[in-house]
PDB file of N, CA and C in Angstrom:
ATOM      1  N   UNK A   1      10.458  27.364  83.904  1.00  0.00           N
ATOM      2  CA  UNK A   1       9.077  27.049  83.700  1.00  0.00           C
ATOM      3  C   UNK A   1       8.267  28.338  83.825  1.00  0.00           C
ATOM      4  N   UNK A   2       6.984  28.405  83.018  1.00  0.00           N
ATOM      5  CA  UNK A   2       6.569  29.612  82.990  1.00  0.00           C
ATOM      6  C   UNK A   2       5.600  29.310  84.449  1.00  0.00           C
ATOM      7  N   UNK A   3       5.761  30.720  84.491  1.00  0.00           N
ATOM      8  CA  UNK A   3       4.856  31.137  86.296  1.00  0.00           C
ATOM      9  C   UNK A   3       3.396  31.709  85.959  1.00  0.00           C
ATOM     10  N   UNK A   4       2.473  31.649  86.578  1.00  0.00           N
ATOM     11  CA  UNK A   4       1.346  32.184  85.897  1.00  0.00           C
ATOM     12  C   UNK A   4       1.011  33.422  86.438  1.00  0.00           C
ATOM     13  N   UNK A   5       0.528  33.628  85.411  1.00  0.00           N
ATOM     14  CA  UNK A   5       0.084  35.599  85.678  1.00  0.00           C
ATOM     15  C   UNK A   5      -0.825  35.632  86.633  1.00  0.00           C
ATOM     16  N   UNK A   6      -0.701  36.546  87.447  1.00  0.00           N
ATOM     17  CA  UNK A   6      -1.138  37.083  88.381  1.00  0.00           C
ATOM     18  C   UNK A   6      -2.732  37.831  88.106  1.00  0.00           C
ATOM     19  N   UNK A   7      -3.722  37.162  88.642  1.00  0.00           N
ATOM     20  CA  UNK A   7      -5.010  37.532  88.468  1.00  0.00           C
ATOM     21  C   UNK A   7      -5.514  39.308  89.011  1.00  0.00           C
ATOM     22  N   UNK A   8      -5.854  39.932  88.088  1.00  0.00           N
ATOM     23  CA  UNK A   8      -6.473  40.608  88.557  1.00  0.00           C
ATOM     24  C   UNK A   8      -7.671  41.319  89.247  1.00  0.00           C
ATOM     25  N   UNK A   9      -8.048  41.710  90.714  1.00  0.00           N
ATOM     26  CA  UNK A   9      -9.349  41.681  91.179  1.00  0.00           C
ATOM     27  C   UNK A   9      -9.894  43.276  91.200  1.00  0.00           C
ATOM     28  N   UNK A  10     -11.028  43.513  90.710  1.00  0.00           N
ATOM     29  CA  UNK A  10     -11.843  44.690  90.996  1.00  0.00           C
ATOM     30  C   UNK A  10     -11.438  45.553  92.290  1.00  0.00           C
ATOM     31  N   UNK A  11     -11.593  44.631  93.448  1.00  0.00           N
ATOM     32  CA  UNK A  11     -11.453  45.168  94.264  1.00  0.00           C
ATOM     33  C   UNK A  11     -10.203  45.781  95.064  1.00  0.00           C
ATOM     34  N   UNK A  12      -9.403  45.691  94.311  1.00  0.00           N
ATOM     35  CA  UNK A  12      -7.704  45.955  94.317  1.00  0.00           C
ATOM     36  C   UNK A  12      -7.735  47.676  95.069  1.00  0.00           C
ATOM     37  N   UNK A  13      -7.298  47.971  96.250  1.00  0.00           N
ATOM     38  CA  UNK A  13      -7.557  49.283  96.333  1.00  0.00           C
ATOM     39  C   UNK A  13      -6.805  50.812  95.497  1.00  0.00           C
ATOM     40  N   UNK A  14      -5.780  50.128  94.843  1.00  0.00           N
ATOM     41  CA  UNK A  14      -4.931  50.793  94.027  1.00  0.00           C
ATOM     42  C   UNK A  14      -5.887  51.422  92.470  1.00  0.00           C
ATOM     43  N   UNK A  15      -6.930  50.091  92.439  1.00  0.00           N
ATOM     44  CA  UNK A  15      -7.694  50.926  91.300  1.00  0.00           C
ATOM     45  C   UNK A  15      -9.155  51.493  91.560  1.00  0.00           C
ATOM     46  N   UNK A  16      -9.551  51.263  93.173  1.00  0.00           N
ATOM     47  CA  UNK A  16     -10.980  51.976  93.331  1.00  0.00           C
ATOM     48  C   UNK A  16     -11.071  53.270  93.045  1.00  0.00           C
ATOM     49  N   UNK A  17     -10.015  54.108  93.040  1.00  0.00           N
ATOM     50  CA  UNK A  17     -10.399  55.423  92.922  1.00  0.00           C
ATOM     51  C   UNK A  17     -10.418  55.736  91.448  1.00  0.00           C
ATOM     52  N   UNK A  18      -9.666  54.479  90.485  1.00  0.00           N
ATOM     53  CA  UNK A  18      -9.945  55.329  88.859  1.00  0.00           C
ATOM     54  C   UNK A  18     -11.117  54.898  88.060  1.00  0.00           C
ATOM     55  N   UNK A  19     -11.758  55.788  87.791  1.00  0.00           N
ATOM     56  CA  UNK A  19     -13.012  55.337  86.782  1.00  0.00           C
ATOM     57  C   UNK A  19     -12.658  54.166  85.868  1.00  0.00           C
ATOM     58  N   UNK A  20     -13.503  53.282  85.350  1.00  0.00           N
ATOM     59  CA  UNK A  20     -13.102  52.526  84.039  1.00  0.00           C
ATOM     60  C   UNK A  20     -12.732  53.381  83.089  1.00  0.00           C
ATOM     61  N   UNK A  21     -11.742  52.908  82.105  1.00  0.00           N
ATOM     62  CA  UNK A  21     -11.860  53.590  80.913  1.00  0.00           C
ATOM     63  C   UNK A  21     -12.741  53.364  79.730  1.00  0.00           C
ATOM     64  N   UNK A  22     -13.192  54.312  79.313  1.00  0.00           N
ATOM     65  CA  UNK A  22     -14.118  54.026  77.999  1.00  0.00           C
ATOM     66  C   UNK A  22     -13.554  54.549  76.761  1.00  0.00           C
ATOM     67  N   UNK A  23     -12.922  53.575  75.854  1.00  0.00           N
ATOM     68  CA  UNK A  23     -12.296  54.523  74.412  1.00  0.00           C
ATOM     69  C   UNK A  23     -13.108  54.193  73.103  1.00  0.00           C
ATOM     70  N   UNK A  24     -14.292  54.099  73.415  1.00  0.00           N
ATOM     71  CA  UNK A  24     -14.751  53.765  72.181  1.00  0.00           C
ATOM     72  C   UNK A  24     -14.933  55.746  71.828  1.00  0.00           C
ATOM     73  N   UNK A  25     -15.116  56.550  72.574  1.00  0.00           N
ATOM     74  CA  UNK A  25     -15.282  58.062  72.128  1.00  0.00           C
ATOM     75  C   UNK A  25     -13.698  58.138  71.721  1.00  0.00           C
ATOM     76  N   UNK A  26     -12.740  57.704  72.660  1.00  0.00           N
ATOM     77  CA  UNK A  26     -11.283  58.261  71.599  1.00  0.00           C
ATOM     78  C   UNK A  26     -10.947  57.759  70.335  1.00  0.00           C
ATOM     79  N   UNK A  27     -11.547  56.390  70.264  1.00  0.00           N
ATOM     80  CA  UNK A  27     -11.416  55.529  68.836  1.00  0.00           C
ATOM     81  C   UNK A  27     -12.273  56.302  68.008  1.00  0.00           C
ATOM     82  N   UNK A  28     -13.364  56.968  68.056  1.00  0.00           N
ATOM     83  CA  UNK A  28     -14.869  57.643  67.184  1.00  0.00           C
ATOM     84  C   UNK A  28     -13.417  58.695  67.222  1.00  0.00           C
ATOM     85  N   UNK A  29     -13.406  59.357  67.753  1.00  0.00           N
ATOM     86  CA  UNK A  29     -12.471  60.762  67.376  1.00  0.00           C
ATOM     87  C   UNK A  29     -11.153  60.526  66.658  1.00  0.00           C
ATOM     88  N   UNK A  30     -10.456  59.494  67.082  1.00  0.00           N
ATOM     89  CA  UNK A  30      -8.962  59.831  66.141  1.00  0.00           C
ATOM     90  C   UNK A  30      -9.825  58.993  64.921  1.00  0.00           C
ATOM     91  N   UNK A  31     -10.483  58.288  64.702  1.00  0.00           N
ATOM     92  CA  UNK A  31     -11.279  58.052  63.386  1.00  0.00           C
ATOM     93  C   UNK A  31     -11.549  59.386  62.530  1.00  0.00           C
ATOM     94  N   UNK A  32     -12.375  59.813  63.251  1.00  0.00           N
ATOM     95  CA  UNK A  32     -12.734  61.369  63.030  1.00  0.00           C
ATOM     96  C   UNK A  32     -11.719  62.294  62.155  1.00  0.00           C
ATOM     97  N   UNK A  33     -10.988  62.439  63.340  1.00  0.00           N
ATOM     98  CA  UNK A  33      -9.379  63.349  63.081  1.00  0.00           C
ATOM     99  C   UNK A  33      -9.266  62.806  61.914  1.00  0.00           C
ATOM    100  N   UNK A  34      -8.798  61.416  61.874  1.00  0.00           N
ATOM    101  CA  UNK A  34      -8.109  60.550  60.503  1.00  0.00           C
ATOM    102  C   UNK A  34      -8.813  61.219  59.269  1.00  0.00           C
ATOM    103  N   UNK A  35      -9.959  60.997  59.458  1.00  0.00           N
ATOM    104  CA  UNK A  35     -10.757  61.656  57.775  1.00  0.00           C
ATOM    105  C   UNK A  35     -11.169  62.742  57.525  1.00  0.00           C
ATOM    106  N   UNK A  36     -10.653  63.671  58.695  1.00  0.00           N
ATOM    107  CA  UNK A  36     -10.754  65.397  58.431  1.00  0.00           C
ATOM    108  C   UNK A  36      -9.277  65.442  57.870  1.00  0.00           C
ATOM    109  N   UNK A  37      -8.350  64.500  58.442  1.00  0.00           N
ATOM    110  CA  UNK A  37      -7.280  65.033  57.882  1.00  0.00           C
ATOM    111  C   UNK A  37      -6.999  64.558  55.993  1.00  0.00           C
ATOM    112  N   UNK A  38      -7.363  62.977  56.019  1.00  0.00           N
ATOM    113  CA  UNK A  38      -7.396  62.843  54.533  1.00  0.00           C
ATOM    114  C   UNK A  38      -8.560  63.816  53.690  1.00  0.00           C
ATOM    115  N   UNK A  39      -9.361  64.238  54.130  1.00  0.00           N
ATOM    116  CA  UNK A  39     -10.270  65.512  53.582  1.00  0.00           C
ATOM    117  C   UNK A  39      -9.845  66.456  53.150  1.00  0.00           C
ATOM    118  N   UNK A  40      -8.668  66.854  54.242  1.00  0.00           N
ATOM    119  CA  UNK A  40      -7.727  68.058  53.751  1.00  0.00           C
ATOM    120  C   UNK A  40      -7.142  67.577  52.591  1.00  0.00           C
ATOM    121  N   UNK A  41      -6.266  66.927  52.885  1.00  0.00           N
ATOM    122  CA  UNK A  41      -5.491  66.161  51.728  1.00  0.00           C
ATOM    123  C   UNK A  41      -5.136  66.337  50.561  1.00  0.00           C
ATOM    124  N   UNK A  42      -7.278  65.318  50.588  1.00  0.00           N
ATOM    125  CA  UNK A  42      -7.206  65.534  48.914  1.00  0.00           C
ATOM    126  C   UNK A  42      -8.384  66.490  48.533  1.00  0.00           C
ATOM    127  N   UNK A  43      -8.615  67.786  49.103  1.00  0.00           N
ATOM    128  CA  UNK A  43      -8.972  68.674  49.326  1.00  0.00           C
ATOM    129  C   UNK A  43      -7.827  69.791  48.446  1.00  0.00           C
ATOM    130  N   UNK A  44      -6.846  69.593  48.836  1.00  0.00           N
ATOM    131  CA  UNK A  44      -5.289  70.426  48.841  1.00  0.00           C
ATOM    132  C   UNK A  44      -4.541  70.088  47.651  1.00  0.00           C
ATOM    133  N   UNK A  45      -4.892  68.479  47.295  1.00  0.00           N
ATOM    134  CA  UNK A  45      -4.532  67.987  45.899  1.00  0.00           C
ATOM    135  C   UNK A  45      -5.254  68.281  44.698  1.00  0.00           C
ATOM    136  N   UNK A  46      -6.818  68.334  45.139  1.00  0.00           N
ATOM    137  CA  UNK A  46      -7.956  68.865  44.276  1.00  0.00           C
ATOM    138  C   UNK A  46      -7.321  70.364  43.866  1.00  0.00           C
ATOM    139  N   UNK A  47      -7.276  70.978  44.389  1.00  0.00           N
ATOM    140  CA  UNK A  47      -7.169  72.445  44.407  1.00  0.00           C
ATOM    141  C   UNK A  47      -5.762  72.705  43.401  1.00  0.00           C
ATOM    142  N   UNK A  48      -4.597  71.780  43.943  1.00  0.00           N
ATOM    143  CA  UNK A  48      -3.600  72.220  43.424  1.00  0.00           C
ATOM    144  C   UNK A  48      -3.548  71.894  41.559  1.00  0.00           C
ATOM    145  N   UNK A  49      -4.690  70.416  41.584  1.00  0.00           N
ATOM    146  CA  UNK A  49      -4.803  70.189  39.917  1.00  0.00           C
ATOM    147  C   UNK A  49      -5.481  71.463  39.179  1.00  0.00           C
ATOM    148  N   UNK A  50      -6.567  71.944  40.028  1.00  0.00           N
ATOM    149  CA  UNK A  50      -7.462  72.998  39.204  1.00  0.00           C
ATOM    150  C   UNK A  50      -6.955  73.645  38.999  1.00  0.00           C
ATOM    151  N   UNK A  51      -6.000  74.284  40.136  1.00  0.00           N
ATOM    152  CA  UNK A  51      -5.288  75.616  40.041  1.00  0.00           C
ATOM    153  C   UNK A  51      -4.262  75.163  38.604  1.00  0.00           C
ATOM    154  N   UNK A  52      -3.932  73.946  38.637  1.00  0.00           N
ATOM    155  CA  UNK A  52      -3.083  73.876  37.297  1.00  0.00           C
ATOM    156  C   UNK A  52      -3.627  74.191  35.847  1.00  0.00           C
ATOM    157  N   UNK A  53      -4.903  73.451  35.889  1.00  0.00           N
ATOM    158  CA  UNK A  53      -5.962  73.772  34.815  1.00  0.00           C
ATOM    159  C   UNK A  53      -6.491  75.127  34.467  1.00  0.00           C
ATOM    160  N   UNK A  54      -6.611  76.102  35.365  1.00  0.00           N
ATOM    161  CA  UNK A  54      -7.126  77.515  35.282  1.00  0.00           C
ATOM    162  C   UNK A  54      -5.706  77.676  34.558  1.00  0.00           C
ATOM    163  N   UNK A  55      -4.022  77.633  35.055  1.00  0.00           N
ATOM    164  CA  UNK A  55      -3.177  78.177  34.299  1.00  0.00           C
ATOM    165  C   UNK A  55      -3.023  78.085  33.129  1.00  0.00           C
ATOM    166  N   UNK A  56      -3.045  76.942  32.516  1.00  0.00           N
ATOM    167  CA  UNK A  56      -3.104  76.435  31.232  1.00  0.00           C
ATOM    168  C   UNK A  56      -4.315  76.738  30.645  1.00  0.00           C
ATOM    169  N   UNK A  57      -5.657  77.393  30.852  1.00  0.00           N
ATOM    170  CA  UNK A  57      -6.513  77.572  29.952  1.00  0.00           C
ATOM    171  C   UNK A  57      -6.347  79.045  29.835  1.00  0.00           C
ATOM    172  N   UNK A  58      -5.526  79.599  31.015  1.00  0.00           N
ATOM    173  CA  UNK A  58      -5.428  81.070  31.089  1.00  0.00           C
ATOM    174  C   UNK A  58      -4.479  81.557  30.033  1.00  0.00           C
ATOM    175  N   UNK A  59      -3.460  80.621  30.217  1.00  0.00           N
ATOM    176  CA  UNK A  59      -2.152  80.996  29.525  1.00  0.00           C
ATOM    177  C   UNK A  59      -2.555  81.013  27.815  1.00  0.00           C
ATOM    178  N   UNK A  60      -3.419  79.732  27.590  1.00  0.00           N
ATOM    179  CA  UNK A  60      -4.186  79.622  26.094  1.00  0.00           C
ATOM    180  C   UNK A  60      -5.100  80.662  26.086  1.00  0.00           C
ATOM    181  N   UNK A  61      -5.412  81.044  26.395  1.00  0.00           N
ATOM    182  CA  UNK A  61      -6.794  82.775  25.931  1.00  0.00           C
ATOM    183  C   UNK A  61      -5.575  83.806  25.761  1.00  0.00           C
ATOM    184  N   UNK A  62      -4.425  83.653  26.447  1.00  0.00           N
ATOM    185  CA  UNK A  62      -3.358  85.234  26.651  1.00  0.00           C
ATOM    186  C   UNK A  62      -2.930  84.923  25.184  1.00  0.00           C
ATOM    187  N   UNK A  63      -2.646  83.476  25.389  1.00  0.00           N
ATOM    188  CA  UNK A  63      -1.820  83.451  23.895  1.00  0.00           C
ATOM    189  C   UNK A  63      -2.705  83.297  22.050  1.00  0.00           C
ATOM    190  N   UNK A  64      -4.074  83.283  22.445  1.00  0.00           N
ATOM    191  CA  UNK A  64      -5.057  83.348  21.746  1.00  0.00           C
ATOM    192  C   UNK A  64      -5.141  85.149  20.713  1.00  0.00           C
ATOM    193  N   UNK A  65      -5.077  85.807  22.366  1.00  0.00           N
ATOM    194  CA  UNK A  65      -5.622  87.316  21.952  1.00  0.00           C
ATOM    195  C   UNK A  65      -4.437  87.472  21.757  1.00  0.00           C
ATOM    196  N   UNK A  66      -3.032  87.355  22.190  1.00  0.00           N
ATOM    197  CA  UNK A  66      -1.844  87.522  21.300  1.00  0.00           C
ATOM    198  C   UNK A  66      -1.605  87.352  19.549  1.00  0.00           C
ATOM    199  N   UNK A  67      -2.007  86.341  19.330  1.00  0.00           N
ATOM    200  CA  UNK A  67      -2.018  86.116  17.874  1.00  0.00           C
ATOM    201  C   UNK A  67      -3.274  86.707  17.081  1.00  0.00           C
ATOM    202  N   UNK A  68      -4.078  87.113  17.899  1.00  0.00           N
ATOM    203  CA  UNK A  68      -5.576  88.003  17.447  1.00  0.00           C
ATOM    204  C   UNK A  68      -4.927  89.171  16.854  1.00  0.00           C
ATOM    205  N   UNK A  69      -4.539  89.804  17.797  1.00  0.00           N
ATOM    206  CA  UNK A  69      -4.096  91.173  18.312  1.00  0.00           C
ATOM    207  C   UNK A  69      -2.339  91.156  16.812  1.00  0.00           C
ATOM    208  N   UNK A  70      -1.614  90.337  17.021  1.00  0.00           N
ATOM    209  CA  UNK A  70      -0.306  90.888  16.091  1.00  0.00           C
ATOM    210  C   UNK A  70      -1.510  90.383  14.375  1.00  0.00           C
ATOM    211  N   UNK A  71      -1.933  89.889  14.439  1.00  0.00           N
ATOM    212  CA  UNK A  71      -2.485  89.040  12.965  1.00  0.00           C
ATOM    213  C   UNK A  71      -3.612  90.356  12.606  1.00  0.00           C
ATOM    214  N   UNK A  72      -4.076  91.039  13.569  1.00  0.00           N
ATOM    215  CA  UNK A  72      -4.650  92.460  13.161  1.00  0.00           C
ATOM    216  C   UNK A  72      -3.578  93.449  12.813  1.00  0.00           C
ATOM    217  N   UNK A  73      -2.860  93.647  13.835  1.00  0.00           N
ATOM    218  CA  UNK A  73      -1.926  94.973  13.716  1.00  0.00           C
ATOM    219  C   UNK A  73      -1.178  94.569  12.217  1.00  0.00           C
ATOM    220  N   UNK A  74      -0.805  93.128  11.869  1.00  0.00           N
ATOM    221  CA  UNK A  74       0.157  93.003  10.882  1.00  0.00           C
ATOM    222  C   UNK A  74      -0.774  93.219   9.806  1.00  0.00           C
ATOM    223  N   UNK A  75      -2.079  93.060   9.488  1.00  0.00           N
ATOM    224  CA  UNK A  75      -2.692  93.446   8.650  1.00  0.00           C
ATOM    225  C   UNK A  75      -3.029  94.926   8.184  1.00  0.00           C
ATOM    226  N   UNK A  76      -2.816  95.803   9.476  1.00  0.00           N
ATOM    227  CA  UNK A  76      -3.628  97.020   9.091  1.00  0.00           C
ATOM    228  C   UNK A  76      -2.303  97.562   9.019  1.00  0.00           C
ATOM    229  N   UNK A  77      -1.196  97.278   8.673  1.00  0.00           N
ATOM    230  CA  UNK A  77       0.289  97.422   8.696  1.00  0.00           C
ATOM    231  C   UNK A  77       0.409  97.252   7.199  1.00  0.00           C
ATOM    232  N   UNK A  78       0.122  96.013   6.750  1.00  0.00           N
ATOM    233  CA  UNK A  78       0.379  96.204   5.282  1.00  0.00           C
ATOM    234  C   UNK A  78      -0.736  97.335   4.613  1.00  0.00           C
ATOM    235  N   UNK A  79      -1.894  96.918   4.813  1.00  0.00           N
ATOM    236  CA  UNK A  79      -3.096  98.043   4.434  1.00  0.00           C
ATOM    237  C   UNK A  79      -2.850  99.456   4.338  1.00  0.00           C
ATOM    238  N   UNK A  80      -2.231  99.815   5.609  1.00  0.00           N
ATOM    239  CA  UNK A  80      -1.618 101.123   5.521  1.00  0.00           C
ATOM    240  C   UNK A  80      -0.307 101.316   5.139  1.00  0.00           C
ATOM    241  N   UNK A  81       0.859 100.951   4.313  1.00  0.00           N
ATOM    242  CA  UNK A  81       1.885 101.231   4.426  1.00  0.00           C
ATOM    243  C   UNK A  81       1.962 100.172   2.237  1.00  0.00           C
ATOM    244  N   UNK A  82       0.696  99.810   1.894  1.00  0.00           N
ATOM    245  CA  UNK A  82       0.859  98.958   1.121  1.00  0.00           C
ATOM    246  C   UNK A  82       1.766  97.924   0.690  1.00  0.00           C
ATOM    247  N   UNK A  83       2.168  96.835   1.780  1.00  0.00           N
ATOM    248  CA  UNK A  83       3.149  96.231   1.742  1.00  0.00           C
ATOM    249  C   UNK A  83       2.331  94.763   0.820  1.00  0.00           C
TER     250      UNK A  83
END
């Protein structure tokens, strides 16, 4: 048969000396923590797409002035050499 729990009293001398606890400041903080850390996150995910996007628009201008650059030289190639 179940026994019943044992009541607890304030005046218990085992707990006069500890303050109450209050966690509504540790709950506000690991809250806190929680959305500095998803901040990082997608902070770190943001960054890593752009950084993808700068490559690919970079890589298209290199390969732009590449075909600038041979589509001149091959011209002033025939021009001079009368091909």
């Amino acid at each position: 048969m179940a026994q019943p729990q044992a009541e607890r009293r304030d005046d218990d001398p085992a707990n006069a000396d500890e303050p109450p606890l209050d966690t509504s400041d540790a709950i506000r903080a690991a809250y806190r923590f929680q959305r500095a850390k998803r901040h990082v996150r997608d902070e770190r995910r943001r960054r890593t797409q752009l950084a993808g996007v700068r490559f690919a628009v970079t890589l298209a201008a290199l390969v732009f002035v590449f075909v600038v650059l041979s589509l001149t030289v091959w011209a002033e190639v025939q021009r001079a050499f009368g091909l």
